[in-house]
Protein backbone atom coordinates (compact mmCIF):
# COMPACT_ATOMS: atom_id res chain seq x y z
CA UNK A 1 21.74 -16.38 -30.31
CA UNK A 2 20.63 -13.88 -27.45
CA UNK A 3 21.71 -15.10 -23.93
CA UNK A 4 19.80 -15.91 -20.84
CA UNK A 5 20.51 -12.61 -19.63
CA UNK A 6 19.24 -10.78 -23.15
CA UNK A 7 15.81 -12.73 -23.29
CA UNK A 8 14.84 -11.67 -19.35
CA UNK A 9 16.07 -8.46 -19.93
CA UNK A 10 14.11 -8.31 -22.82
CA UNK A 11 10.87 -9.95 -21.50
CA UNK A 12 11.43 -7.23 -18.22
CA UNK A 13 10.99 -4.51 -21.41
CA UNK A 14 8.00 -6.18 -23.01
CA UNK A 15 6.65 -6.18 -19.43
CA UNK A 16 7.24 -2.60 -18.59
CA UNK A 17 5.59 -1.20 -21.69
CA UNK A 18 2.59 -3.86 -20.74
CA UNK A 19 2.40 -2.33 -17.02
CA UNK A 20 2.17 1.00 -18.70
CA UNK A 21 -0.74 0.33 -21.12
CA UNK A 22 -2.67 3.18 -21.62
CA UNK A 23 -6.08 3.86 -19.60
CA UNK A 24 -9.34 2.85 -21.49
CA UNK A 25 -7.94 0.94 -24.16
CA UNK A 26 -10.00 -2.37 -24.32
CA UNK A 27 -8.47 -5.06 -21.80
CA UNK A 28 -6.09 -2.96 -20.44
CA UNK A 29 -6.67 -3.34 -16.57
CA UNK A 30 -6.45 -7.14 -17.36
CA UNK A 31 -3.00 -6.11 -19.13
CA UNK A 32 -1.74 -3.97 -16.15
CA UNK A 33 -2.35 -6.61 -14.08
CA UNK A 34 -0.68 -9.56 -15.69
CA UNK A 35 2.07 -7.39 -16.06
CA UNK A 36 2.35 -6.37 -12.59
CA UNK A 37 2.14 -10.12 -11.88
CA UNK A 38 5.39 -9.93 -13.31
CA UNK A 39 6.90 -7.51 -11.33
CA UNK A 40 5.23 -8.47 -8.39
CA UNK A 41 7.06 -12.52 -8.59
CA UNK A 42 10.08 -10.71 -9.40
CA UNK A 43 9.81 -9.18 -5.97
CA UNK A 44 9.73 -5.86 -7.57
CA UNK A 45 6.16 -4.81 -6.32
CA UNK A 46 5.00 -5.65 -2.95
CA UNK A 47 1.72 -7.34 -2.21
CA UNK A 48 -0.42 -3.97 -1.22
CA UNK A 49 0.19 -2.20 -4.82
CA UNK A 50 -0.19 -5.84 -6.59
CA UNK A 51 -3.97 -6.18 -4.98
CA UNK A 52 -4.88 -2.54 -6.26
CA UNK A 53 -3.92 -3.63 -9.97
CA UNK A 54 -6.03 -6.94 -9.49
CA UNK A 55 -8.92 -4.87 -8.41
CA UNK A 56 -8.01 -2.07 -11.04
CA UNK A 57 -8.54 -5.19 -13.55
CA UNK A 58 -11.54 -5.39 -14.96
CA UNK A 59 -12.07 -1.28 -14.77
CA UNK A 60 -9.85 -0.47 -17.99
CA UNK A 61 -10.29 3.32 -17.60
CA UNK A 62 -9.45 3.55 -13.74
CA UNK A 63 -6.10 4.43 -12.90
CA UNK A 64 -4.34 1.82 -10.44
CA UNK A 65 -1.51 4.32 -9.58
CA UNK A 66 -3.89 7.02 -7.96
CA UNK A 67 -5.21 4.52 -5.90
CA UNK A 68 -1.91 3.04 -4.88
CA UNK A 69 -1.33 6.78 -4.12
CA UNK A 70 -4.47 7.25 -2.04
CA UNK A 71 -3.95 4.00 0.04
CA UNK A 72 0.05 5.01 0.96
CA UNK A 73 1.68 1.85 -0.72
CA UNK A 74 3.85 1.00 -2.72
CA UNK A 75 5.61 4.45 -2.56
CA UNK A 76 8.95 2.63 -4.42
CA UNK A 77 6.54 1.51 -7.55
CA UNK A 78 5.44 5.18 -7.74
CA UNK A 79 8.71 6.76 -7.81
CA UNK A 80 10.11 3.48 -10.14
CA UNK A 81 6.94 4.08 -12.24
CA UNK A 82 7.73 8.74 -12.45
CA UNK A 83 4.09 8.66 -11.19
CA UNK A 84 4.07 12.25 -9.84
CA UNK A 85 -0.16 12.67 -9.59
């Protein structure tokens, strides 16, 4: 029986391949998002990089981490995330 430990570190996994769906796959922005919900709760993501993945939700091909970029937050997620663009 996997402890408490195992099933949030293994839900934190599940969450970081969701927060990495690939671009233009059908419902991905709404994937991204609910994953970064995730993070975001967890006090891993701050508020500024959160709101560009809830606009970033409904556009499935647009890339949320560019924009994050472009607006100057949520430099930690970037490096966390090896976004280099």
């Amino acid at each position: 029986m996997a402890s408490e430990a195992e099933d949030l570190e293994t839900e934190a996994a599940e969450q970081w391949e969701l927060v990495n769906t690939p671009l233009g796959e059908m419902w991905s922005g709404r994937t991204r998002y609910a994953a970064a919900m995730y993070f975001f709760k967890r006090g891993e993501m701050n508020a500024e990089t959160l709101e560009v993945y809830r606009i970033c939700a409904r556009l499935d091909a647009e890339n949320p981490l560019a924009i994050i970029r472009d607006r100057g937050v949520g430099k930690e997620w970037l490096k966390r995330i090896g976004y280099d663009g």
